[in-house]
PDB file of N, CA and C in Angstrom:
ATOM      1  N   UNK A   1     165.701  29.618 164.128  1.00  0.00           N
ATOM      2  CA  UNK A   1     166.804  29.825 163.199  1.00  0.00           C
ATOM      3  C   UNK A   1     167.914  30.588 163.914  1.00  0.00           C
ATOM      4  N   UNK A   2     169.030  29.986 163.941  1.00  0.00           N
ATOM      5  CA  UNK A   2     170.210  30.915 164.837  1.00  0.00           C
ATOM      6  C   UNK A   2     170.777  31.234 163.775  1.00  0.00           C
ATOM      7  N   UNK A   3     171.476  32.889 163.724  1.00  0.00           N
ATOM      8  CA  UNK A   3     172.267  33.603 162.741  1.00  0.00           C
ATOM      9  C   UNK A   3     173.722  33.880 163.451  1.00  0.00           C
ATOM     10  N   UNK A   4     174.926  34.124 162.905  1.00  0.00           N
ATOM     11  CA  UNK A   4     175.942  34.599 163.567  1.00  0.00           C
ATOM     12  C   UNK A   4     176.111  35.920 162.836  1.00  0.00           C
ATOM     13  N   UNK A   5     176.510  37.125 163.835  1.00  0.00           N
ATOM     14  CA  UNK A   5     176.772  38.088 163.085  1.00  0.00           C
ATOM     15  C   UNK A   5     178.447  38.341 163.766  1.00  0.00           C
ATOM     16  N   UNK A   6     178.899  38.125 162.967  1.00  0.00           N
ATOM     17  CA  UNK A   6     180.808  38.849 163.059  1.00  0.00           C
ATOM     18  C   UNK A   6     181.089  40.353 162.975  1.00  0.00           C
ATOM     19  N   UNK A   7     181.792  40.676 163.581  1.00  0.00           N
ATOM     20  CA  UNK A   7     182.462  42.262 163.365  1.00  0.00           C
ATOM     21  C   UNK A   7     183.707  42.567 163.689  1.00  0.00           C
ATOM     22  N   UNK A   8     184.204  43.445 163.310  1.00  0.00           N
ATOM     23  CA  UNK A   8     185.768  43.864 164.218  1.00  0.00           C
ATOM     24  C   UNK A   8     186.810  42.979 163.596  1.00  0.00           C
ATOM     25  N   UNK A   9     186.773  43.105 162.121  1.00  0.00           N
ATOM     26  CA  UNK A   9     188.148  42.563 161.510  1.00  0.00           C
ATOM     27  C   UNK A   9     188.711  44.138 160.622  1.00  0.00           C
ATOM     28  N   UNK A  10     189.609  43.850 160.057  1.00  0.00           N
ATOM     29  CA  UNK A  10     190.300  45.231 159.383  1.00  0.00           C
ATOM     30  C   UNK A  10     191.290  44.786 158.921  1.00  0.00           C
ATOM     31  N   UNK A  11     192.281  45.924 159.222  1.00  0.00           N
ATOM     32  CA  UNK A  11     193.764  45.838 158.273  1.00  0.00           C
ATOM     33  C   UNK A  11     194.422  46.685 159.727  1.00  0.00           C
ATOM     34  N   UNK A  12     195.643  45.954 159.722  1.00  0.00           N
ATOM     35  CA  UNK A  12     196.544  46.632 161.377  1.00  0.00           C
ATOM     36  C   UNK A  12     197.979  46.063 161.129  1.00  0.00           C
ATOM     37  N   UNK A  13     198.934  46.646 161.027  1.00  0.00           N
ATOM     38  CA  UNK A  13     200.036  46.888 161.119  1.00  0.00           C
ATOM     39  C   UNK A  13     200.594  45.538 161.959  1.00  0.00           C
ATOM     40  N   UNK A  14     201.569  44.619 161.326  1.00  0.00           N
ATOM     41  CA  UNK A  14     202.282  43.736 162.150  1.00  0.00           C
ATOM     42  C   UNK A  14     202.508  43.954 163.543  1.00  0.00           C
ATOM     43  N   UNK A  15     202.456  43.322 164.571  1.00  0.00           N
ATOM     44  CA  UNK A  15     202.515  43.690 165.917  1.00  0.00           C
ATOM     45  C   UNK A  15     201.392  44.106 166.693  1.00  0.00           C
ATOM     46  N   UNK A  16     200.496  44.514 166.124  1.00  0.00           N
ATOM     47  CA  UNK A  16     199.067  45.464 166.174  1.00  0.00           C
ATOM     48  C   UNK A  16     197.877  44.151 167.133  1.00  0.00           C
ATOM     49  N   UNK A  17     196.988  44.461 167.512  1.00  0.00           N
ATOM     50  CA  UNK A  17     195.806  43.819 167.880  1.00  0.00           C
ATOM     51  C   UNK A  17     194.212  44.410 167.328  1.00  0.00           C
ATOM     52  N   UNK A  18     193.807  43.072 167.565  1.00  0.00           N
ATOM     53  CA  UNK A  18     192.363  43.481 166.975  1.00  0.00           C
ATOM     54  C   UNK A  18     191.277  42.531 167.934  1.00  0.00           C
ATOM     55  N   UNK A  19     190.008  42.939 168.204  1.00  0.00           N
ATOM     56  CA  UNK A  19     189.371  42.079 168.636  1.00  0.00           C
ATOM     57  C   UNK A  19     188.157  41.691 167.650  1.00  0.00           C
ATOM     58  N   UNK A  20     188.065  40.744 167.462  1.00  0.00           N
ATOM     59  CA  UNK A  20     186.536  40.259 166.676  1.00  0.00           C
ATOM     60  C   UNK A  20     185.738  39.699 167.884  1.00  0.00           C
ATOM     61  N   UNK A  21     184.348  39.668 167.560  1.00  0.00           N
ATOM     62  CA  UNK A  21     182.989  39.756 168.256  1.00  0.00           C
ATOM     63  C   UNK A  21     182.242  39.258 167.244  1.00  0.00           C
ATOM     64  N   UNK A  22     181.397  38.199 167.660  1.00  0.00           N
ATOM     65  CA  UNK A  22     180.221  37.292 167.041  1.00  0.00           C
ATOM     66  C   UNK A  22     179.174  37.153 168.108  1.00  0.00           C
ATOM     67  N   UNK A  23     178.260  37.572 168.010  1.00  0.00           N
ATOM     68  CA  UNK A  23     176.655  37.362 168.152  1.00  0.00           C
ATOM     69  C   UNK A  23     175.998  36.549 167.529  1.00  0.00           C
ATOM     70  N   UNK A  24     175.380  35.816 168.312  1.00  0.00           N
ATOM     71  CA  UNK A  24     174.520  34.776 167.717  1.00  0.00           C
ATOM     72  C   UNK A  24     172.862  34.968 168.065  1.00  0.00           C
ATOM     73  N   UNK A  25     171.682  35.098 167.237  1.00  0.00           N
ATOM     74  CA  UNK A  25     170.483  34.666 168.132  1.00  0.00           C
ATOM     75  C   UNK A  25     169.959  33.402 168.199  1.00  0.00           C
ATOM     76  N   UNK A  26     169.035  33.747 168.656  1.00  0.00           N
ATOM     77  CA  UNK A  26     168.248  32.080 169.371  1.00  0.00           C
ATOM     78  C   UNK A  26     168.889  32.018 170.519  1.00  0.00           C
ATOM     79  N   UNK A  27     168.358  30.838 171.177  1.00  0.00           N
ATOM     80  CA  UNK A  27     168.745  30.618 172.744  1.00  0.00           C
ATOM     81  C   UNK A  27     169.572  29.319 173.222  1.00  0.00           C
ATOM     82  N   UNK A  28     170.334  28.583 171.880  1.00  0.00           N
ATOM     83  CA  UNK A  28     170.971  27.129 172.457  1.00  0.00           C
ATOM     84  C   UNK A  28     172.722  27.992 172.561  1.00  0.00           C
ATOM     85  N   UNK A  29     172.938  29.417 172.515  1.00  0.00           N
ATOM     86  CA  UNK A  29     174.263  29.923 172.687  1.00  0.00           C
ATOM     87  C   UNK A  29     174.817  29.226 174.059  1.00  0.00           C
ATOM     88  N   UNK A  30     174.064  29.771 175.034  1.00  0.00           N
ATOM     89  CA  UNK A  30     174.993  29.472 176.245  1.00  0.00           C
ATOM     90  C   UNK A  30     175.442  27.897 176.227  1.00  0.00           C
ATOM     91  N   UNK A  31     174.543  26.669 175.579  1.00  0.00           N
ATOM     92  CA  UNK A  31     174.871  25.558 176.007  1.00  0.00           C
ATOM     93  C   UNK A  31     175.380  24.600 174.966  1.00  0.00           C
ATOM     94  N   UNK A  32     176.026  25.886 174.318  1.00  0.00           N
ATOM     95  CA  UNK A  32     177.096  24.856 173.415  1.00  0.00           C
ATOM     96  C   UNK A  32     178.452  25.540 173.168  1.00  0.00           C
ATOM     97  N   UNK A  33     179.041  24.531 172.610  1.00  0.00           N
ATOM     98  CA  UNK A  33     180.845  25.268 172.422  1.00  0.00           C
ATOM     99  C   UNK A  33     181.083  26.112 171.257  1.00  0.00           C
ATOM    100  N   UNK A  34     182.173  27.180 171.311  1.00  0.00           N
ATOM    101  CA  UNK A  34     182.144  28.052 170.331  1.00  0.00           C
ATOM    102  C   UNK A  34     183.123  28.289 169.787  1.00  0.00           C
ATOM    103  N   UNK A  35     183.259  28.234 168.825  1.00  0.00           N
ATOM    104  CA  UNK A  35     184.903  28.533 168.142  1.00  0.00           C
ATOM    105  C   UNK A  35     184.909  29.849 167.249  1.00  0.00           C
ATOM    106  N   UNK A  36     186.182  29.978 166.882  1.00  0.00           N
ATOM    107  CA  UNK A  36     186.959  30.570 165.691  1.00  0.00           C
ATOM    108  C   UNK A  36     187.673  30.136 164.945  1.00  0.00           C
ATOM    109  N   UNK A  37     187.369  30.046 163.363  1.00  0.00           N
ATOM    110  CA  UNK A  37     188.479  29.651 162.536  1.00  0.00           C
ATOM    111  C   UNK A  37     188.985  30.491 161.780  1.00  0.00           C
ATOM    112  N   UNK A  38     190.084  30.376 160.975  1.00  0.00           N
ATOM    113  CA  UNK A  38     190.186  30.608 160.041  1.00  0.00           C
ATOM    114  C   UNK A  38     190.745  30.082 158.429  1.00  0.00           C
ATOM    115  N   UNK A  39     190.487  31.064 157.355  1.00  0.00           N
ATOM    116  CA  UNK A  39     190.664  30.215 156.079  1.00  0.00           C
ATOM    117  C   UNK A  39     191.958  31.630 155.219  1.00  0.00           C
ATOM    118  N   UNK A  40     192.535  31.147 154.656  1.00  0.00           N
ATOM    119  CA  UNK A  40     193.236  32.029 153.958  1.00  0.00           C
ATOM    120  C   UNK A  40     193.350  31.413 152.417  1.00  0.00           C
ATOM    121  N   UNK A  41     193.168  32.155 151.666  1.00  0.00           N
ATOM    122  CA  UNK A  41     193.516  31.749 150.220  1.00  0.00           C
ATOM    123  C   UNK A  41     194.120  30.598 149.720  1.00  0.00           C
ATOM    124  N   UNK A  42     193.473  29.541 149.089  1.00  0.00           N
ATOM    125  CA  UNK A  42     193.978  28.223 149.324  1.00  0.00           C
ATOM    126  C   UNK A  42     194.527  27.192 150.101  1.00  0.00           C
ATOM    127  N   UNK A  43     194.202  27.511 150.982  1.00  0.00           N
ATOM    128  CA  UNK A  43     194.620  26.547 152.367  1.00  0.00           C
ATOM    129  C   UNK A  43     193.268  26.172 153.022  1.00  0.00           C
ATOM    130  N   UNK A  44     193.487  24.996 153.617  1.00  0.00           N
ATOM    131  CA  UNK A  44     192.650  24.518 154.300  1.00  0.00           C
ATOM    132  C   UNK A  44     192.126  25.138 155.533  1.00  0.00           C
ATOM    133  N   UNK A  45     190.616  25.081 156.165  1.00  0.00           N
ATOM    134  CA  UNK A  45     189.979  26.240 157.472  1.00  0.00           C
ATOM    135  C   UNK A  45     190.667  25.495 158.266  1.00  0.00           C
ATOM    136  N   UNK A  46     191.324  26.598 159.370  1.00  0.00           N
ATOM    137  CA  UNK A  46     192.098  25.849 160.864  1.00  0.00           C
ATOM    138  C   UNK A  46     191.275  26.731 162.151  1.00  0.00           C
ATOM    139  N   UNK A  47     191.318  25.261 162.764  1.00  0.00           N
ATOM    140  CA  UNK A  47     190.964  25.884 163.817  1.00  0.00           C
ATOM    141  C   UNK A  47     191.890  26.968 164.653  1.00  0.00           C
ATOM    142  N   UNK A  48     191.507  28.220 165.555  1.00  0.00           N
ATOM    143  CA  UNK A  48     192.162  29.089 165.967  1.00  0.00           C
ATOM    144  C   UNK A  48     191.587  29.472 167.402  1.00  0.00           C
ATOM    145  N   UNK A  49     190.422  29.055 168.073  1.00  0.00           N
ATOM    146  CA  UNK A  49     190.160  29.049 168.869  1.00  0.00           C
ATOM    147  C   UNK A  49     188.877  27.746 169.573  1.00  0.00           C
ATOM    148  N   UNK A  50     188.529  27.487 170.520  1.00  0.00           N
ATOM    149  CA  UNK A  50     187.640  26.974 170.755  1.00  0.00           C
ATOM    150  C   UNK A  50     187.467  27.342 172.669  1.00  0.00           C
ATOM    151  N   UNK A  51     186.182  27.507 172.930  1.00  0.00           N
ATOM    152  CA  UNK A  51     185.449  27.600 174.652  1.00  0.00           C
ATOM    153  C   UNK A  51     184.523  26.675 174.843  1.00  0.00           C
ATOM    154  N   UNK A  52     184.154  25.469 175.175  1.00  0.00           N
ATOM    155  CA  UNK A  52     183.254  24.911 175.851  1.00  0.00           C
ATOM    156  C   UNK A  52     181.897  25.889 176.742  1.00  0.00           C
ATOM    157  N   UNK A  53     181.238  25.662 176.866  1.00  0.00           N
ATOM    158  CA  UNK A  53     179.937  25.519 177.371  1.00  0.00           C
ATOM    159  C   UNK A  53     180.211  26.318 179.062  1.00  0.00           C
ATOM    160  N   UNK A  54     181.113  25.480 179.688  1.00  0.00           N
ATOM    161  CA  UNK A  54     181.475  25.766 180.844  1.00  0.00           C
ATOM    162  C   UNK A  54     182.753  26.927 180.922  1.00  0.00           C
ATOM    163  N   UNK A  55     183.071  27.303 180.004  1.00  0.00           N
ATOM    164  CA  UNK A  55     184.217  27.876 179.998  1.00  0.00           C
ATOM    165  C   UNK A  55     186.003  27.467 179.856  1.00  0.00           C
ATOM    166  N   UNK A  56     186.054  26.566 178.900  1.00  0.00           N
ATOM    167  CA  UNK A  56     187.660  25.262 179.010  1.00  0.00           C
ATOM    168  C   UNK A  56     188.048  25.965 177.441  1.00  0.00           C
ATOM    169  N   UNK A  57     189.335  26.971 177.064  1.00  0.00           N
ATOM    170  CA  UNK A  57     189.427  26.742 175.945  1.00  0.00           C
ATOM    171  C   UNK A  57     190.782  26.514 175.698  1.00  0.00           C
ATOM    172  N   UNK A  58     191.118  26.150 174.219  1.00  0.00           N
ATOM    173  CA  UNK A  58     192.135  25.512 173.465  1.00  0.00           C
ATOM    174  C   UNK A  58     192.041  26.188 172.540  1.00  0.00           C
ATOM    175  N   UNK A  59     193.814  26.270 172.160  1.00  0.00           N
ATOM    176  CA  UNK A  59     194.058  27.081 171.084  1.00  0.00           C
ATOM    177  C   UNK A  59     194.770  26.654 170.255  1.00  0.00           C
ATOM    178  N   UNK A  60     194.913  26.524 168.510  1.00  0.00           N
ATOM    179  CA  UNK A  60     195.576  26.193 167.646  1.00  0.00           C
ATOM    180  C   UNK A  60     197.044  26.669 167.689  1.00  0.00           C
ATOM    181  N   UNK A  61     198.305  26.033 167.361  1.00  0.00           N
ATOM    182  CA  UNK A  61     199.510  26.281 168.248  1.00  0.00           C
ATOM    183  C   UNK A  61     200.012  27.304 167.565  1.00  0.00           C
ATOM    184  N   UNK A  62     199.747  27.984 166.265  1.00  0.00           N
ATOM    185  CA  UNK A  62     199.918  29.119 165.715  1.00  0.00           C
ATOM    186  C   UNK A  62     199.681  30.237 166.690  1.00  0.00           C
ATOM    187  N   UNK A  63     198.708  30.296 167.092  1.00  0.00           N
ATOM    188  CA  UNK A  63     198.223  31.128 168.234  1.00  0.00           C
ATOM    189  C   UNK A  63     198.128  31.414 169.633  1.00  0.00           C
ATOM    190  N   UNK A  64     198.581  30.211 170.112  1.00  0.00           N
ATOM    191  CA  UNK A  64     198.942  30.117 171.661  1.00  0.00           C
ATOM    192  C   UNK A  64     199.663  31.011 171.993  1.00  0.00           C
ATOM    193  N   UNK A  65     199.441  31.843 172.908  1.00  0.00           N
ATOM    194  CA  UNK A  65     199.617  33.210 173.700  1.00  0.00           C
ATOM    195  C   UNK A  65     199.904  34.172 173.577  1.00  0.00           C
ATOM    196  N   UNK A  66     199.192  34.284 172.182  1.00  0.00           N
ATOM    197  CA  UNK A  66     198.659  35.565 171.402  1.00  0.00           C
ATOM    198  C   UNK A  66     197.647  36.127 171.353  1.00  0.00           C
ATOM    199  N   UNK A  67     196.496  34.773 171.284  1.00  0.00           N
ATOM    200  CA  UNK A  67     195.176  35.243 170.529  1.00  0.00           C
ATOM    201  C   UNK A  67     194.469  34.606 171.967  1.00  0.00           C
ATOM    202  N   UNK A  68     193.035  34.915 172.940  1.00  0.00           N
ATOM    203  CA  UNK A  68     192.612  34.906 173.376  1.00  0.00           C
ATOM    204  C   UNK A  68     191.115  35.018 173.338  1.00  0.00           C
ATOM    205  N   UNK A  69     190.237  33.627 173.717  1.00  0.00           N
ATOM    206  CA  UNK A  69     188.755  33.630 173.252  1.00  0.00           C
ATOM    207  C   UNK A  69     187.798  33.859 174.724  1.00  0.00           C
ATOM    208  N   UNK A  70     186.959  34.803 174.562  1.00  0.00           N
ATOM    209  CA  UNK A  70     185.971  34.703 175.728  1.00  0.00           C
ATOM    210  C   UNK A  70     184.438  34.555 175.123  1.00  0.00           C
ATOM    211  N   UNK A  71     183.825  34.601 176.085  1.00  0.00           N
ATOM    212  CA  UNK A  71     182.236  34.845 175.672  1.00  0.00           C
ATOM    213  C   UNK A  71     181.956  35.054 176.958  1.00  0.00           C
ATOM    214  N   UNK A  72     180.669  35.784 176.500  1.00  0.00           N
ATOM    215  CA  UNK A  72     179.367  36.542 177.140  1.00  0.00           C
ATOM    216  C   UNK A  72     178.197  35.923 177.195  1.00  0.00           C
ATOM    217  N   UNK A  73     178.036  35.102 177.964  1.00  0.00           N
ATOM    218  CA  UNK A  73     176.720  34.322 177.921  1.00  0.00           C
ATOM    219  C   UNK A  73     175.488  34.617 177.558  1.00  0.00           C
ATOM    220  N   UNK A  74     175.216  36.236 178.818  1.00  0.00           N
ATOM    221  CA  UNK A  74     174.096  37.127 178.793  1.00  0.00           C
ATOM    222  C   UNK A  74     173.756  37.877 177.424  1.00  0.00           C
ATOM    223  N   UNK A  75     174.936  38.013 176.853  1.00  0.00           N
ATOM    224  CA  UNK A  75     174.898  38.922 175.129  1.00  0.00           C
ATOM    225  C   UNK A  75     174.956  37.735 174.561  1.00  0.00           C
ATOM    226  N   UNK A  76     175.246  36.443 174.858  1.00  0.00           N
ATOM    227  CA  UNK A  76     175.075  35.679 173.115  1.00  0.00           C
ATOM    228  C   UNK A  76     176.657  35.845 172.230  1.00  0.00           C
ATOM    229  N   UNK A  77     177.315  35.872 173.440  1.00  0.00           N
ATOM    230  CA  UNK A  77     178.850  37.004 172.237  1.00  0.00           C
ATOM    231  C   UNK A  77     180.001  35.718 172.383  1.00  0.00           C
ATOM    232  N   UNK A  78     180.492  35.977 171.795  1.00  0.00           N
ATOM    233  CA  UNK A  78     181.911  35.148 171.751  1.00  0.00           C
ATOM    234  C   UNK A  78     183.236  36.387 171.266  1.00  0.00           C
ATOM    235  N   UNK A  79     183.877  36.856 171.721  1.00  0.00           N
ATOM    236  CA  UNK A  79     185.039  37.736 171.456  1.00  0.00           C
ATOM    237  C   UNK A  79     186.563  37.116 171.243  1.00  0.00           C
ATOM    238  N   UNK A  80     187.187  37.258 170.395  1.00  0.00           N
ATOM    239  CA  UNK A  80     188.519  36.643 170.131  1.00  0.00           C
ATOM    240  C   UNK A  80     189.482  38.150 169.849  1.00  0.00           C
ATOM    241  N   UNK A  81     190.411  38.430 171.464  1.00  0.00           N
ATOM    242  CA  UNK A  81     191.426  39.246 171.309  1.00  0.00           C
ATOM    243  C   UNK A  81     192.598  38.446 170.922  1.00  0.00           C
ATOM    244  N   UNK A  82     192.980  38.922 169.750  1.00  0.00           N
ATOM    245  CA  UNK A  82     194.337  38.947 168.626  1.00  0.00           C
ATOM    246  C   UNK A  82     195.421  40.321 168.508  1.00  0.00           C
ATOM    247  N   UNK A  83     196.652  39.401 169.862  1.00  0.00           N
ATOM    248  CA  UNK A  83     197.726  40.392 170.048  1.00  0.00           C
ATOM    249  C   UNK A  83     199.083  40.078 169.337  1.00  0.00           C
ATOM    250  N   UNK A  84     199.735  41.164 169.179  1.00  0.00           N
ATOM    251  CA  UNK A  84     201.168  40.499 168.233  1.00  0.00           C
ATOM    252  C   UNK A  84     200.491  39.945 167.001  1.00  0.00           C
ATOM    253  N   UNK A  85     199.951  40.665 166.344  1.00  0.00           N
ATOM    254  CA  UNK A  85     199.090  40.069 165.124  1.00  0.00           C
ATOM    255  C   UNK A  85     200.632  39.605 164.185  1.00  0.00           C
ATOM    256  N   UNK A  86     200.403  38.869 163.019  1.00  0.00           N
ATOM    257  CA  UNK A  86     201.812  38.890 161.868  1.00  0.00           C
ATOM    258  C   UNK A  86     200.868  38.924 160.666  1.00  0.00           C
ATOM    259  N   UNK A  87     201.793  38.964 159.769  1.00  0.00           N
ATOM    260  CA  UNK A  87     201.091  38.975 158.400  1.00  0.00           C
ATOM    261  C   UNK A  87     200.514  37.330 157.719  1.00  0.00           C
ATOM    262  N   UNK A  88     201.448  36.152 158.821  1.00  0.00           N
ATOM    263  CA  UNK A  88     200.065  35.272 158.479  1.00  0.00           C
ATOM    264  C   UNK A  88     199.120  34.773 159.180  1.00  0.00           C
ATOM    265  N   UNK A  89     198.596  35.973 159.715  1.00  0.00           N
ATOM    266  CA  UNK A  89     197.021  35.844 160.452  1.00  0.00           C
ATOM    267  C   UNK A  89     196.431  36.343 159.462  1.00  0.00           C
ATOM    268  N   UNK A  90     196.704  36.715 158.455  1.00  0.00           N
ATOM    269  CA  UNK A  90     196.121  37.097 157.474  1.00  0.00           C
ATOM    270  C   UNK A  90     195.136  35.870 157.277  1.00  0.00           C
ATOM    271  N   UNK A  91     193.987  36.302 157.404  1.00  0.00           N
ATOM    272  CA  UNK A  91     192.871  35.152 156.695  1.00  0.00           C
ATOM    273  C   UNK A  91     191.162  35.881 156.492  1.00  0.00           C
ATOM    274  N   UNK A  92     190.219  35.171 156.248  1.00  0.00           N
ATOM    275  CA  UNK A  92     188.769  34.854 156.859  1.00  0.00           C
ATOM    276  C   UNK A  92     188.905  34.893 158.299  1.00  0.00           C
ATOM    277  N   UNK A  93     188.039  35.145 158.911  1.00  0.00           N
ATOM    278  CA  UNK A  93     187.620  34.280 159.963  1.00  0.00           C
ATOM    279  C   UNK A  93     186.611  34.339 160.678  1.00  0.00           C
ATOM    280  N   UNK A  94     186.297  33.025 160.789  1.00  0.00           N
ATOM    281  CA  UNK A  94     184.699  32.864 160.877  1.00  0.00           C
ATOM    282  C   UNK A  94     184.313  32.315 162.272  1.00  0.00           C
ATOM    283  N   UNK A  95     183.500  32.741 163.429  1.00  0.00           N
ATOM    284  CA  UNK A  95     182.810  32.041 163.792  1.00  0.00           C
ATOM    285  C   UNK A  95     181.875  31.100 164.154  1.00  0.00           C
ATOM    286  N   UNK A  96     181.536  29.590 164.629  1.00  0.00           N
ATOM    287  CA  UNK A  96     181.084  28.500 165.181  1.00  0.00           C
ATOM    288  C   UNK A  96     180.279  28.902 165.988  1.00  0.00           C
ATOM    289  N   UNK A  97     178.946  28.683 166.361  1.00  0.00           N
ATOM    290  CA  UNK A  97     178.436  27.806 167.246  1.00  0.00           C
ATOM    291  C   UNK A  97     177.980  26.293 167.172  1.00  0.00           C
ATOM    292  N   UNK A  98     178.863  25.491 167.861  1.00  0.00           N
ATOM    293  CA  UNK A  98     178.468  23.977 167.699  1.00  0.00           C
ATOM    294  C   UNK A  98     176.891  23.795 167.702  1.00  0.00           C
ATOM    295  N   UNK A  99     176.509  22.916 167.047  1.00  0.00           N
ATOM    296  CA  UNK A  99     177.187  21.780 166.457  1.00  0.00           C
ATOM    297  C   UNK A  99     177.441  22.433 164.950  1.00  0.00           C
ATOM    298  N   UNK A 100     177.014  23.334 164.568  1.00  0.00           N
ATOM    299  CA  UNK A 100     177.185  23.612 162.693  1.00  0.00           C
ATOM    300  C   UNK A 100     176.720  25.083 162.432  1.00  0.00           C
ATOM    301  N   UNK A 101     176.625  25.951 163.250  1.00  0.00           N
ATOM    302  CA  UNK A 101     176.336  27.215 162.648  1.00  0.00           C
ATOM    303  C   UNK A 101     177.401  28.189 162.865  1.00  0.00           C
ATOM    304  N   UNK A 102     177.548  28.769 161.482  1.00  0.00           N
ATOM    305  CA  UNK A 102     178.673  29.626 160.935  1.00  0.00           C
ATOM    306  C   UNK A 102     178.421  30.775 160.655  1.00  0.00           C
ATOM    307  N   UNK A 103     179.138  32.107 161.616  1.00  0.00           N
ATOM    308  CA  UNK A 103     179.028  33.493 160.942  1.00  0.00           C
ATOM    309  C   UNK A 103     179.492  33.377 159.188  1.00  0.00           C
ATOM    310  N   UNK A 104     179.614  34.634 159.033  1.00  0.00           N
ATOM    311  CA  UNK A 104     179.701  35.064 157.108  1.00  0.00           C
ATOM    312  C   UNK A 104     181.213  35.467 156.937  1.00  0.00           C
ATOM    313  N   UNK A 105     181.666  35.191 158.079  1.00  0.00           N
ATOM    314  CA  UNK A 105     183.328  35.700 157.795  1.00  0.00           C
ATOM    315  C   UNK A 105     183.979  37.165 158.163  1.00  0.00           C
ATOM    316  N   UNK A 106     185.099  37.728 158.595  1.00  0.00           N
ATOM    317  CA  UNK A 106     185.213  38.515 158.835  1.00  0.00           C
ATOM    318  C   UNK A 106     187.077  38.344 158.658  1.00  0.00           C
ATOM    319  N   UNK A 107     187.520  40.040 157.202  1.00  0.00           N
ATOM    320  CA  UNK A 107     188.566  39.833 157.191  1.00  0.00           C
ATOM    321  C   UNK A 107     189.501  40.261 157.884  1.00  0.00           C
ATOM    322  N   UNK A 108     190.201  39.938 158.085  1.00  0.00           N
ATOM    323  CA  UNK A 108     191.922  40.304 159.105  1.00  0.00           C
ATOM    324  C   UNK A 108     193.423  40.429 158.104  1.00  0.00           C
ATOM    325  N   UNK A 109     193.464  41.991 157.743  1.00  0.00           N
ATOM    326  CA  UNK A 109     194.868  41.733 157.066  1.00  0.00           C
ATOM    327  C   UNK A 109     195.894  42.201 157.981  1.00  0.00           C
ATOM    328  N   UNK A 110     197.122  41.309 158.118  1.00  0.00           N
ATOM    329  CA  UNK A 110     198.392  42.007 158.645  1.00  0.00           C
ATOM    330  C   UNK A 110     199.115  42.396 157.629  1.00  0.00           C
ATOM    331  N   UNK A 111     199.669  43.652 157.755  1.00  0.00           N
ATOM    332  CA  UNK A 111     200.645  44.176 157.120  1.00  0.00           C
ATOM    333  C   UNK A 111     201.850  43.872 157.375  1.00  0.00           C
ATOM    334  N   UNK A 112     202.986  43.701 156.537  1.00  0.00           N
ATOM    335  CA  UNK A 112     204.027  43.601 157.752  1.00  0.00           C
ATOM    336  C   UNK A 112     204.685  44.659 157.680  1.00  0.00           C
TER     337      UNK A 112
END
């Protein structure tokens, strides 16, 4: 059974950064791809990050060269630094491990 556990969302001042961190257990982490989405109050979940297996990622164009995804193979981690935050990063946001397992969400408010 693989679980995701999320952390490191809050409330931060427009301009501000935050990093979120997802842990996963079980052992298929390293050899699959990992994302970040997010969902905000009636809108549809967008993608906001994604890393391949090997290390290749892509970013939703809201976020391009702002928000930045790594992982930790050895920890099981996936980390998403979020710089120049605005008030509509305001969302959920949840971590992926492909093919279908989903952390519980983690919120992000910008203030402006």
């Amino acid at each position: 059974q693989v679980q995701l556990v999320e952390s490191g969302g809050g409330l931060v001042q427009a301009g501000g950064s935050l990093t979120l961190s997802c842990t996963a257990s079980g052992n298929i982490f390293s050899i699959n791809a990992v994302g970040w989405f997010r969902q905000a109050p009636g809108k549809d979940r967008e993608l906001v990050a994604v890393m391949t297996s090997s290390g290749s990622a892509d970013y939703g164009g809201s976020v391009k060269g702002r928000f930045s995804i790594s992982r930790d193979n050895a920890k099981n981690t996936v980390s998403l630094q979020m710089n120049n935050l605005k008030p509509e990063d305001t969302s959920v946001y949840y971590c992926l491990l492909y093919p279908h397992y989903w952390g519980q969400g983690t919120q992000v408010t910008v203030s402006a």
